[in-house]
Each structure stands twice: as structure tokens, then as C-alpha cells.
N, C-alpha and C. Protein backbone atom coordinates (compact mmCIF):
# COMPACT_ATOMS: atom_id res chain seq x y z
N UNK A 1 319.92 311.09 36.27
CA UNK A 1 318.91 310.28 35.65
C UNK A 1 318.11 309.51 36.69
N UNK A 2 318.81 309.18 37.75
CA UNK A 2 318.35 308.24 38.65
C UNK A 2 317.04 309.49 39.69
N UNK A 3 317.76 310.64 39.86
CA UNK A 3 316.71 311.36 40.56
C UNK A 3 315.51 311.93 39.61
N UNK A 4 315.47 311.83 38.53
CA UNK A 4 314.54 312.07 37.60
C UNK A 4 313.45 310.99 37.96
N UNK A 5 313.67 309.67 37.83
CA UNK A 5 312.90 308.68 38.41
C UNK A 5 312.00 308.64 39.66
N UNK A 6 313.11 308.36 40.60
CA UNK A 6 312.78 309.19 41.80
C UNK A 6 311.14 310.00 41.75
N UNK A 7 311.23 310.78 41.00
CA UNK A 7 310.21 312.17 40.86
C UNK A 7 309.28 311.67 39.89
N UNK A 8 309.58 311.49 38.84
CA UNK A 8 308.50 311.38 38.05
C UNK A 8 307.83 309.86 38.00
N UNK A 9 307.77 309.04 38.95
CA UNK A 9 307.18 307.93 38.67
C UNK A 9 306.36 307.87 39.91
N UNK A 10 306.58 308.68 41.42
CA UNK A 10 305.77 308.58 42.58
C UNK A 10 304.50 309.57 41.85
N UNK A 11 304.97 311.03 41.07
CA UNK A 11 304.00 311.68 40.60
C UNK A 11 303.01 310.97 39.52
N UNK A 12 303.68 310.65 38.71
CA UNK A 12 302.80 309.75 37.68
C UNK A 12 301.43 309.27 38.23
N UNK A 13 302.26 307.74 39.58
CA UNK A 13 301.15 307.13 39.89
C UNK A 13 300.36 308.27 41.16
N UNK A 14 300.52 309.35 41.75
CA UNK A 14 299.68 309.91 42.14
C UNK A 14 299.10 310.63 41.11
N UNK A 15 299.02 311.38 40.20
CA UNK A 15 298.02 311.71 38.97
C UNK A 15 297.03 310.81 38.33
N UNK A 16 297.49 309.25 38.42
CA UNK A 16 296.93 308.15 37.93
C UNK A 16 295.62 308.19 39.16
N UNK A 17 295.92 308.04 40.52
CA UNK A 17 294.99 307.95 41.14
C UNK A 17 294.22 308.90 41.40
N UNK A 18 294.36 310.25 41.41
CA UNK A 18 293.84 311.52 41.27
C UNK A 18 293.03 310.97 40.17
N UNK A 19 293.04 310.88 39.22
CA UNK A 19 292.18 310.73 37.99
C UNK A 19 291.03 309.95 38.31
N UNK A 20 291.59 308.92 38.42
CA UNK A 20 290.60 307.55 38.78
C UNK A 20 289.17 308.13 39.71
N UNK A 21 289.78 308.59 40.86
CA UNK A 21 289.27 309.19 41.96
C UNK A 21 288.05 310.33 41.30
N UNK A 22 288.36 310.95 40.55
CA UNK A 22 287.74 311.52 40.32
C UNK A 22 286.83 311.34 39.16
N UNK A 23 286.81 310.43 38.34
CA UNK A 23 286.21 309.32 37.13
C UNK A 23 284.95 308.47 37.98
N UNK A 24 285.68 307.99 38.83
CA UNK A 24 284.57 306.72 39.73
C UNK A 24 283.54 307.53 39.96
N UNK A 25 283.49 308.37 40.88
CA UNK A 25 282.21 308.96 41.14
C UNK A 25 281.18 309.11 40.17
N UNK A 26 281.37 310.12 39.65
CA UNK A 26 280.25 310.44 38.16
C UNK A 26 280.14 308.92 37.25
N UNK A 27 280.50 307.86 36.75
CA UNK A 27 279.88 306.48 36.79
C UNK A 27 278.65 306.27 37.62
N UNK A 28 279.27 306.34 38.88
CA UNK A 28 278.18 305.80 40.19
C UNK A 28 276.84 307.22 40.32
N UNK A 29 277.28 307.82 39.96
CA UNK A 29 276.49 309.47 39.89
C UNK A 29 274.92 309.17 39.07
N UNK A 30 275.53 308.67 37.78
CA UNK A 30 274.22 308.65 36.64
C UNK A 30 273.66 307.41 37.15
N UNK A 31 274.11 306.40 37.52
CA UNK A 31 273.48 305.40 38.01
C UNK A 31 272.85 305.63 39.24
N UNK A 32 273.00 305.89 40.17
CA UNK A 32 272.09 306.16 41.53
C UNK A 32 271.26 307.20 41.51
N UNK A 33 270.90 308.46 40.78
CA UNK A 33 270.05 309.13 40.31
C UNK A 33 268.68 308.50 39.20
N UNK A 34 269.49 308.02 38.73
CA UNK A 34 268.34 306.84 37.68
C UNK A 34 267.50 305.80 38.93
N UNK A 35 267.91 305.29 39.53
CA UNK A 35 267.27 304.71 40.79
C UNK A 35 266.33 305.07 41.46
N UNK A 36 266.19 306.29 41.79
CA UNK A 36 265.31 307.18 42.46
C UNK A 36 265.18 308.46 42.26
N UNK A 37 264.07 308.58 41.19
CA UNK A 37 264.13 309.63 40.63
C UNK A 37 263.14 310.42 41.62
N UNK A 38 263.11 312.21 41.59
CA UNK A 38 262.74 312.85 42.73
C UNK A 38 261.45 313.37 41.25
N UNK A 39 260.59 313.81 42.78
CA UNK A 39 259.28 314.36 41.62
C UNK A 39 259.29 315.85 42.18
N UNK A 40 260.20 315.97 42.82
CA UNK A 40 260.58 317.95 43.20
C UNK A 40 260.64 318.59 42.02
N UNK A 41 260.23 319.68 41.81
CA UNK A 41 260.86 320.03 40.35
C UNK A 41 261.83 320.99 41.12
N UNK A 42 262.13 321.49 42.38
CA UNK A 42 263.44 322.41 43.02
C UNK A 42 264.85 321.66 42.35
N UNK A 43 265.51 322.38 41.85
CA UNK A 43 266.94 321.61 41.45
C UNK A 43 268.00 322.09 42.12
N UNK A 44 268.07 323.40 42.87
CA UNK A 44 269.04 324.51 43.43
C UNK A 44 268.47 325.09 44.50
N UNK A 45 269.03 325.50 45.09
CA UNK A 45 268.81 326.60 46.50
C UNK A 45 269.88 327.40 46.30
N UNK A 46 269.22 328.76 46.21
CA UNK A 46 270.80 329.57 46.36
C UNK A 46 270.56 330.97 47.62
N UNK A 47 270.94 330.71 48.17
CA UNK A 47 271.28 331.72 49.80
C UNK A 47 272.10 332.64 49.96
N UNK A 48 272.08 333.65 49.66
CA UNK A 48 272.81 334.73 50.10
C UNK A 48 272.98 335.39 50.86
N UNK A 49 273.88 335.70 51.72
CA UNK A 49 274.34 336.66 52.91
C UNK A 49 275.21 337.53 52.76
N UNK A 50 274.55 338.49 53.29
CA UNK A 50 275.50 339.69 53.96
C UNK A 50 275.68 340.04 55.25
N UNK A 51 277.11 339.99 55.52
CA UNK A 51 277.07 340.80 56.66
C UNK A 51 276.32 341.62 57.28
N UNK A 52 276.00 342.14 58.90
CA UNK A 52 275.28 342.96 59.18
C UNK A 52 274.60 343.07 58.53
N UNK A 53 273.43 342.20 57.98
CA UNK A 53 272.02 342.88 57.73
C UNK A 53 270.87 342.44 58.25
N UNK A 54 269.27 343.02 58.23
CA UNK A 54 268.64 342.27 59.08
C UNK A 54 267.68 341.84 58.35
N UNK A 55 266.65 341.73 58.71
CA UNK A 55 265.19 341.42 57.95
C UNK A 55 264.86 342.84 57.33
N UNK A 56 264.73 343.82 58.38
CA UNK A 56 264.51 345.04 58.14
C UNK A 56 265.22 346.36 56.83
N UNK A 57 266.48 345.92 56.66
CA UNK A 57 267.51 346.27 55.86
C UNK A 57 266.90 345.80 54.71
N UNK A 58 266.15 344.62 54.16
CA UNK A 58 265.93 344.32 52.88
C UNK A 58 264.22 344.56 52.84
N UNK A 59 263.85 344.02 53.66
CA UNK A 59 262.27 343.72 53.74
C UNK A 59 261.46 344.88 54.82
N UNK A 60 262.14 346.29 55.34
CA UNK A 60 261.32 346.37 56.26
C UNK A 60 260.27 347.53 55.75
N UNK A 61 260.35 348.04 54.54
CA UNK A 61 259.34 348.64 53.70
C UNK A 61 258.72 348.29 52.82
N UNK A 62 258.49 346.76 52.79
CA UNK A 62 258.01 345.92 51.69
C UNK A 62 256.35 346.03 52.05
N UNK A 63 255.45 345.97 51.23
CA UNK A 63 253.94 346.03 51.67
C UNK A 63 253.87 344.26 52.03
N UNK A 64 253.38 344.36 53.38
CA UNK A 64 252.92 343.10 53.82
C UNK A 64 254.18 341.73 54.68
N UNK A 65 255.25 342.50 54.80
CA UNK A 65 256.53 341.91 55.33
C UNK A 65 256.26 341.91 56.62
N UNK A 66 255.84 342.87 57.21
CA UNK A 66 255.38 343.25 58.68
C UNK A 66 256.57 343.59 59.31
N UNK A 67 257.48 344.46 58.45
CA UNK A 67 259.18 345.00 59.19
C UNK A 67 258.82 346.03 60.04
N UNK A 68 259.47 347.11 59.59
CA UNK A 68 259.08 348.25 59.95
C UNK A 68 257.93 348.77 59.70
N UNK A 69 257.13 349.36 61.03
CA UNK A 69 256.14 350.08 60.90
C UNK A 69 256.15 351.31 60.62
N UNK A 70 255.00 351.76 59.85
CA UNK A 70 254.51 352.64 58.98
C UNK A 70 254.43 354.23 60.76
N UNK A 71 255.23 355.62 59.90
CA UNK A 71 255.29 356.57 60.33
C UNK A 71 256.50 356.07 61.78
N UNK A 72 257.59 355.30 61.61
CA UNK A 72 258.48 354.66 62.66
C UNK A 72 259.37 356.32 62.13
N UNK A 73 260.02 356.85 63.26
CA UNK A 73 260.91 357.62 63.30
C UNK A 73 262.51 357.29 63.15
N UNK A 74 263.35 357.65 62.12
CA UNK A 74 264.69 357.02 62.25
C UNK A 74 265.28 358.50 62.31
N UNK A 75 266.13 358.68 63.85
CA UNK A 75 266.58 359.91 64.01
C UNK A 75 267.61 360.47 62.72
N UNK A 76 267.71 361.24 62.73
CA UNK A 76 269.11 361.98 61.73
C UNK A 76 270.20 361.96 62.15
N UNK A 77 270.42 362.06 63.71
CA UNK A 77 271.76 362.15 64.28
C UNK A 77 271.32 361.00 65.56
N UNK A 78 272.14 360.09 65.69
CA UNK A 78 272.12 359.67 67.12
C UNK A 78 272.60 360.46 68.43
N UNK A 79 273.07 361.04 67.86
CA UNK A 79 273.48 362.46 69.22
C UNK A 79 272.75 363.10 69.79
N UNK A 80 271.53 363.60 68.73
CA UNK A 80 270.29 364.40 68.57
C UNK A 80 269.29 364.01 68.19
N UNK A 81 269.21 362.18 68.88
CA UNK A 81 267.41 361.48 68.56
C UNK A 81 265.99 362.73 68.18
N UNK A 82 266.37 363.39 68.82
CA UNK A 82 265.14 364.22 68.77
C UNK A 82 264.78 365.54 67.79
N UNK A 83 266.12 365.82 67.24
CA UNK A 83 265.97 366.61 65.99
C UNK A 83 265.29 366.30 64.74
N UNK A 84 265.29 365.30 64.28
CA UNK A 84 264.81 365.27 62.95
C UNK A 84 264.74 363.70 63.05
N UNK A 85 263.53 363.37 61.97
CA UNK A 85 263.99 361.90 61.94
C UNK A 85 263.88 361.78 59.59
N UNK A 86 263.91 360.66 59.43
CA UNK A 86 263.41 360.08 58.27
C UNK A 86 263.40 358.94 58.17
N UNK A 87 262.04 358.55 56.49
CA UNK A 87 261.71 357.56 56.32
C UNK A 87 263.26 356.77 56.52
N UNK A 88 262.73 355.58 57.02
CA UNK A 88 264.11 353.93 57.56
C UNK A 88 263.54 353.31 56.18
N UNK A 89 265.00 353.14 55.67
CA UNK A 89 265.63 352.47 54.42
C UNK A 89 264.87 353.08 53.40
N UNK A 90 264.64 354.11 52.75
CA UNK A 90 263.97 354.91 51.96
C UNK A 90 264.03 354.51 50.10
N UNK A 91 263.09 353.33 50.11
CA UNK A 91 263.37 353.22 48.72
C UNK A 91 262.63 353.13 47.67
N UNK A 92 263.42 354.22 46.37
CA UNK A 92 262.06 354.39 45.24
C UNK A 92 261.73 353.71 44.11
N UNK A 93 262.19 352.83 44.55
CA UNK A 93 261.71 351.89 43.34
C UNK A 93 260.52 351.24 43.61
N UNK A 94 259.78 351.17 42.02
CA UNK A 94 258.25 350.31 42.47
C UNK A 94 258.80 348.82 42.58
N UNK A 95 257.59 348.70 43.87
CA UNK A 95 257.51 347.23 44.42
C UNK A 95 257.13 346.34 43.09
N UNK A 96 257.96 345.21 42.79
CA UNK A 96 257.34 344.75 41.82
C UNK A 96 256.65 343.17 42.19
């Protein structure tokens, strides 16, 4: 009985303050936003990355991106630059 105590009364009051902790803020939240309100209408930024990729990988056949230039050779084999090439990043979907 005695180690039951022990346990459940250090946890208690750490859940108690966990709570709190996390209560206080959002109080102080709606109030300091009301203070200074922004005339941005941006509310989010959202950024995405991928690994290894470049400008060119997303944008370099876009009309007006200035990626890759128009009639650029992308070999077929790196072994054999000089055999064959094709359109770099080849894609058919309309630009919208």
C-alpha cells in the first residue's frame, strides 16, 4: 500500500503540471494575437523537400523557368554520351 503511494502521487502531481503547462499557453495565445492583429492575409507556408532534386527535376521544362534549355541533349547511356540522347525530364502533361 505504501509503494502504491510512492507512485501514484509523484505521477498525479506531474500530470497536474503537464496539464497546466499546457492550458497556460493558449489563454495567453488568444490574448496576444488580439493585440496585434496582422493585415497579411498569408496564414501558412508549406515547403516541401525531396531528396536529390534540383530546380531542373521539377521546373526545367516549364515555359519561362529558364531550366533547361530547349534541344539540350540527355545521353541514353553514360557509357555511350554519344549514342543517343532524349528529351531531360520528358513530361506530358499540359502545363496548366
Amino acid at each position: 500500500m505504501l509503494t502504491i503511494k510512492i507512485f501514484v502521487i509523484p505521477i498525479s502531481l506531474i500530470s497536474l503540471l503537464i496539464a497546466a503547462g499546457m492550458i497556460l499557453p493558449l489563454a495567453n495565445a488568444q490574448r496576444i494575437g488580439s493585440l496585434n492583429p496582422s493585415t497579411n492575409p498569408i496564414k501558412h507556408i508549406i515547403v516541401i523537400m525531396q531528396e536529390n532534386r534540383s530546380f531542373d527535376n521539377y521546373f526545367g521544362t516549364y515555359p519561362g523557368a529558364n531550366g533547361i534549355p530547349r534541344g539540350t541533349c540527355m545521353p541514353l547511356s553514360s557509357d555511350h554520351p554519344t549514342v543517343g540522347c532524349v528529351k531531360p525530364f520528358l513530361s506530358t502533361r499540359p502545363v496548366s
